[in-house]
C-alpha atoms as a PDB file:
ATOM      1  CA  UNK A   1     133.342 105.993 167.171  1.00  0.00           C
ATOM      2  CA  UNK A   2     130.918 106.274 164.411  1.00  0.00           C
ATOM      3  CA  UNK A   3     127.821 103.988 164.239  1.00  0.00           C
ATOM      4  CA  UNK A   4     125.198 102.392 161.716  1.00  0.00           C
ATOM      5  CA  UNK A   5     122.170 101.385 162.148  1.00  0.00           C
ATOM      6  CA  UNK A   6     120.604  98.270 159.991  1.00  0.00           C
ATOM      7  CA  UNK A   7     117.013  97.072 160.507  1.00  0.00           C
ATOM      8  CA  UNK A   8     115.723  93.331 159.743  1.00  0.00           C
ATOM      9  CA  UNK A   9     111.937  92.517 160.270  1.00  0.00           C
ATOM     10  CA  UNK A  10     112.346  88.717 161.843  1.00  0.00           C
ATOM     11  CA  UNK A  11     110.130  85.906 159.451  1.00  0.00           C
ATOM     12  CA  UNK A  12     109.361  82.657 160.502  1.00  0.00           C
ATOM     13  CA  UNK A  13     112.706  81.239 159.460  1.00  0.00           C
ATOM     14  CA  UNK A  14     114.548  83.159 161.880  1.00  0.00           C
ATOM     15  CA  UNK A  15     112.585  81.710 164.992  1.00  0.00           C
ATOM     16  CA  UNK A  16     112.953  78.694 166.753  1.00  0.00           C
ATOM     17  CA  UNK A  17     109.938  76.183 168.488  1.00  0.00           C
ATOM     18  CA  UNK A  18     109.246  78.862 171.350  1.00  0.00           C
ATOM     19  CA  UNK A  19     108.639  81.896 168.718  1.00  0.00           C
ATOM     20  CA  UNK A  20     111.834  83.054 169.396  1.00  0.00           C
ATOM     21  CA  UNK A  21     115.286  84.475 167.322  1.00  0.00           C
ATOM     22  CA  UNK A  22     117.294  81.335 167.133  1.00  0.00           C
ATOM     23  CA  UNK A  23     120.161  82.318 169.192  1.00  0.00           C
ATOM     24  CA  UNK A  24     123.156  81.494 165.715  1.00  0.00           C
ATOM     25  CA  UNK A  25     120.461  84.396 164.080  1.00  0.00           C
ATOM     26  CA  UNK A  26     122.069  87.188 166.258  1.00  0.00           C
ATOM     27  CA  UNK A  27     125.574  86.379 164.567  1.00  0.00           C
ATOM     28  CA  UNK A  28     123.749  87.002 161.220  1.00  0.00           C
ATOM     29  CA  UNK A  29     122.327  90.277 162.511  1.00  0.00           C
ATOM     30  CA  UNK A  30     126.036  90.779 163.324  1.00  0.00           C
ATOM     31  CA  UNK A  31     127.216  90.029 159.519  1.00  0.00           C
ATOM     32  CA  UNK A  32     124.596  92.361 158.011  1.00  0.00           C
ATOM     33  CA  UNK A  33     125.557  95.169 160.532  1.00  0.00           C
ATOM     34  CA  UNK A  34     129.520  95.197 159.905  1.00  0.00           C
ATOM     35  CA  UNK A  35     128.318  94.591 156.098  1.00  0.00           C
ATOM     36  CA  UNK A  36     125.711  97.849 156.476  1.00  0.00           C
ATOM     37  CA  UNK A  37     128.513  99.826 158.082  1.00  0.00           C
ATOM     38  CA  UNK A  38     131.293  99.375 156.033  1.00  0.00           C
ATOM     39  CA  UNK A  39     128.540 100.059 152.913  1.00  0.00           C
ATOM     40  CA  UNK A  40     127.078 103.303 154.706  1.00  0.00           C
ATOM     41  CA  UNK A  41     131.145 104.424 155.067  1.00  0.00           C
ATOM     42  CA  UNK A  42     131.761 103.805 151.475  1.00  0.00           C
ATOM     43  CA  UNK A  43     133.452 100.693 151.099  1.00  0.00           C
ATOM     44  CA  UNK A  44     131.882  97.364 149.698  1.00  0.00           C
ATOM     45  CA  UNK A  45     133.404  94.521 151.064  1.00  0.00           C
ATOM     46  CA  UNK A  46     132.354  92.244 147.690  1.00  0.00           C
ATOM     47  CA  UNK A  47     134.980  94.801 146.050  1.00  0.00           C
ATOM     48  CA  UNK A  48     137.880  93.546 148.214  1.00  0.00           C
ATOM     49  CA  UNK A  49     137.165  90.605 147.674  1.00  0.00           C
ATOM     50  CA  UNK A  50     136.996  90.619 144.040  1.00  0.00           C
ATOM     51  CA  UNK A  51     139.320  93.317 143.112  1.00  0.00           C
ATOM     52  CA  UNK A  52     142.107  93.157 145.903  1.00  0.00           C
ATOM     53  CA  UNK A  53     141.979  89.232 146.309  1.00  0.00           C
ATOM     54  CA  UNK A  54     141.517  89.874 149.930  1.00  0.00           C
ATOM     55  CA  UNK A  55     138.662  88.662 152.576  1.00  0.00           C
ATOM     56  CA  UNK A  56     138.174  89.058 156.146  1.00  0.00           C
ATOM     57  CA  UNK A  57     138.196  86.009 158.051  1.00  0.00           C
ATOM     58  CA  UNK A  58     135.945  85.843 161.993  1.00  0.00           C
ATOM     59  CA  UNK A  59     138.745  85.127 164.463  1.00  0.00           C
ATOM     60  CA  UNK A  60     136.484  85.736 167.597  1.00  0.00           C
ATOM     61  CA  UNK A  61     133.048  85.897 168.353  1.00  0.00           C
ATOM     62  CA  UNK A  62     130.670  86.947 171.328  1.00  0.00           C
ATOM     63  CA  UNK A  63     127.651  87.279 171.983  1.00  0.00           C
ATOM     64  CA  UNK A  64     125.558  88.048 175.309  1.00  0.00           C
ATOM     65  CA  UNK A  65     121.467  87.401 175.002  1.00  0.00           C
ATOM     66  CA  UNK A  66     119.782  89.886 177.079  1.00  0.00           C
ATOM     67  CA  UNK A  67     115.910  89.787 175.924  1.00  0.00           C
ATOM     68  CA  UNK A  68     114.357  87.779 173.160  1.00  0.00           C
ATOM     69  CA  UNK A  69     113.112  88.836 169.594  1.00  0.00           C
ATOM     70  CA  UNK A  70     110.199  87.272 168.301  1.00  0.00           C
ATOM     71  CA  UNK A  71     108.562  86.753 164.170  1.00  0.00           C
ATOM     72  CA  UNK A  72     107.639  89.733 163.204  1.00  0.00           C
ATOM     73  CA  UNK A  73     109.708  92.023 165.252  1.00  0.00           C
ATOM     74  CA  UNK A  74     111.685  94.738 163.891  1.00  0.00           C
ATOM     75  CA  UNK A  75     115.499  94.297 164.927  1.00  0.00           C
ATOM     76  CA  UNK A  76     117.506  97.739 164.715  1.00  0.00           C
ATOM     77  CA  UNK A  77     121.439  96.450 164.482  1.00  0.00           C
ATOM     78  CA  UNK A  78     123.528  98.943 166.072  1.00  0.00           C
ATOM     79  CA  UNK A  79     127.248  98.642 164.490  1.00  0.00           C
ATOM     80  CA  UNK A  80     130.404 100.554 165.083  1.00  0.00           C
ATOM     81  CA  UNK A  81     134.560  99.657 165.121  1.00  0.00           C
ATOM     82  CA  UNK A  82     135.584  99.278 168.526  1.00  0.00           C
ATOM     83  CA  UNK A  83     139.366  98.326 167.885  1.00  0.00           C
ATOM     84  CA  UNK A  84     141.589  97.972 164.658  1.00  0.00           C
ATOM     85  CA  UNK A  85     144.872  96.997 164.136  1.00  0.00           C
ATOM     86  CA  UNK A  86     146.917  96.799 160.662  1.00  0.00           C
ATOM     87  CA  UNK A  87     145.482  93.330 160.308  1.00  0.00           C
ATOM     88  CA  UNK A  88     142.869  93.126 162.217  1.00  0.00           C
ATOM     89  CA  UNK A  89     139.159  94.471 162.735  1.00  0.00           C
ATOM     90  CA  UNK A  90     136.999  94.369 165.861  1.00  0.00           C
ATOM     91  CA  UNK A  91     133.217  95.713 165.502  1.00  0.00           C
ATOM     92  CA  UNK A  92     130.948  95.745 168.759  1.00  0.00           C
ATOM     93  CA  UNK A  93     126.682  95.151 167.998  1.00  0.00           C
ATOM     94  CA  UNK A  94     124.337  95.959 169.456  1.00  0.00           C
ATOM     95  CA  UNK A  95     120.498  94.114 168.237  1.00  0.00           C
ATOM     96  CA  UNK A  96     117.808  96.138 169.866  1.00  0.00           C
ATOM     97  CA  UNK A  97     113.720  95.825 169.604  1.00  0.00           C
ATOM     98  CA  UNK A  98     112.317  98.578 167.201  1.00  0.00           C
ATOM     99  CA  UNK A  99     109.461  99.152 168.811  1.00  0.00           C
ATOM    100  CA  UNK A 100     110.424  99.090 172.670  1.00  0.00           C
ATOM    101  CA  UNK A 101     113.681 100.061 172.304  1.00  0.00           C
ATOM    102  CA  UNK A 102     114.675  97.304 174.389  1.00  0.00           C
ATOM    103  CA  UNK A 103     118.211  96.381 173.929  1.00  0.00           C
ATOM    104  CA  UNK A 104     118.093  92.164 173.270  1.00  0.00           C
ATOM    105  CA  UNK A 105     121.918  91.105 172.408  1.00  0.00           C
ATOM    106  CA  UNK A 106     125.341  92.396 172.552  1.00  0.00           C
ATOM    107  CA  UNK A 107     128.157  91.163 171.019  1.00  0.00           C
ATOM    108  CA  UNK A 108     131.693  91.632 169.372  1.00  0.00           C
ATOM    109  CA  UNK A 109     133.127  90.250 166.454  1.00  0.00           C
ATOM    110  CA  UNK A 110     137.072  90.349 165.493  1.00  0.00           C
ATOM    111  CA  UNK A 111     138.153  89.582 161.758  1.00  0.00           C
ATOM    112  CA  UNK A 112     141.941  89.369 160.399  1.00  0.00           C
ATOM    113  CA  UNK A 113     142.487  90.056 157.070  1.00  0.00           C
ATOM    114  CA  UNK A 114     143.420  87.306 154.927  1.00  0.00           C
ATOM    115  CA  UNK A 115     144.406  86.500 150.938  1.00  0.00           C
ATOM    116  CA  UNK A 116     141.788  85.240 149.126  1.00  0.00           C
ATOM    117  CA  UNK A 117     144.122  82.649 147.598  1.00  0.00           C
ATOM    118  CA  UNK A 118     146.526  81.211 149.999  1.00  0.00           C
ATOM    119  CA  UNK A 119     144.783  82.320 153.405  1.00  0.00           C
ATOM    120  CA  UNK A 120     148.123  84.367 154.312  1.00  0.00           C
ATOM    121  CA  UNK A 121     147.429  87.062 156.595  1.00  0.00           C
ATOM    122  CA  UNK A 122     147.908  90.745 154.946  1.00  0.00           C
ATOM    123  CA  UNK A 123     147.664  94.444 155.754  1.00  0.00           C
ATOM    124  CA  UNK A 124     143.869  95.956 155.210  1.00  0.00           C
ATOM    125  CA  UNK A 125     143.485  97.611 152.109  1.00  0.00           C
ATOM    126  CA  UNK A 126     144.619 101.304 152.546  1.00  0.00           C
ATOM    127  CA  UNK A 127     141.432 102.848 151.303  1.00  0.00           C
ATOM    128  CA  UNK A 128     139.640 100.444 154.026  1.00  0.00           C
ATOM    129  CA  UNK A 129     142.178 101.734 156.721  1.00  0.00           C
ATOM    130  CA  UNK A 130     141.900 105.265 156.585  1.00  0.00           C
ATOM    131  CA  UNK A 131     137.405 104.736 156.472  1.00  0.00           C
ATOM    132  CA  UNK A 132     137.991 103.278 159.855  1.00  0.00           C
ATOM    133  CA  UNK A 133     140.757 105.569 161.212  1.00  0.00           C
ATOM    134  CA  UNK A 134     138.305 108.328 160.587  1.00  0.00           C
ATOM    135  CA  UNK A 135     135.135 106.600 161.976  1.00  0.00           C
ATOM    136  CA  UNK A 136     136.949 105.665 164.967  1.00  0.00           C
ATOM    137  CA  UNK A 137     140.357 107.548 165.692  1.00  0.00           C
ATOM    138  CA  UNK A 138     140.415 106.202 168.925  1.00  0.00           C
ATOM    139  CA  UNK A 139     140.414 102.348 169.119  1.00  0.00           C
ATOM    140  CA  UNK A 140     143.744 101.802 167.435  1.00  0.00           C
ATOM    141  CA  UNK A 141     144.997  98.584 169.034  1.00  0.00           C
ATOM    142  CA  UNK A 142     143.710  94.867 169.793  1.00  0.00           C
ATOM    143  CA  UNK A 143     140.881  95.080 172.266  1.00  0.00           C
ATOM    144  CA  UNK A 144     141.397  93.415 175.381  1.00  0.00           C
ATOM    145  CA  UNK A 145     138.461  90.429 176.142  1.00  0.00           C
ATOM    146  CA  UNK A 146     137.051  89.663 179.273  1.00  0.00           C
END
């Protein structure tokens, strides 16, 4: 499966009292990441939206802390499609420090597709489909949680 790599340099606003990434923050780094990727693949999600009235809606969402991110830190979010269905999209993140390498959070995020106007589930757009069919051929199917 093909991954993307987004960076974010942390500011003030991201960090709670100890100095640290609020823990919500990491599904934010998530949201950029499955943004970045679809945008590095060639497909803008503000373009469903807009021009085939459809949006994708979180249905599930993980996230394990494993080492903490502090202001001015350089966060590399590591994004890639770890399971897809006709209606569904799962990504897996990883957030790791820039400088260390250190990997600090984990996570996996599951969207169903949705119409913009009634909510109704619906089919991904086709052009959407085959980007992640070719990025990752081999995760057809609902991933199993644990």
């Amino acid at each position: 499966m093909k991954a993307h790599d987004s960076t974010y340099r942390l500011l003030y606003r991201d960090v709670d009292q100890m100095g640290v990434l609020y823990y919500a923050r990491y599904f934010e780094l998530f949201e950029m990441g499955r943004t970045e990727w679809a945008r590095a693949e060639g497909f803008v999600y503000r373009d469903m939206e807009a021009n085939d009235g459809l949006l994708l809606a979180v249905t599930h969402a993980s996230c394990s802390y494993l080492a903490s991110l502090r202001f001015d830190e350089v966060a590399v979010v590591r994004t890639s499609v770890c399971a897809f269905t006709r209606t569904t999209l799962s990504y897996h993140t990883e957030v790791f420090e820039q400088e260390s390498g250190r990997l600090c959070a984990s996570g996996d995020v599951e969207l169903g597709c949705l119409t913009c106007d009634g909510l109704a589930p619906h089919p991904l757009p086709a052009a959407f489909m085959e980007i992640v069919r070719r990025a990752a051929p081999d995760c057809f199917g609902r991933r199993k949680r644990t």
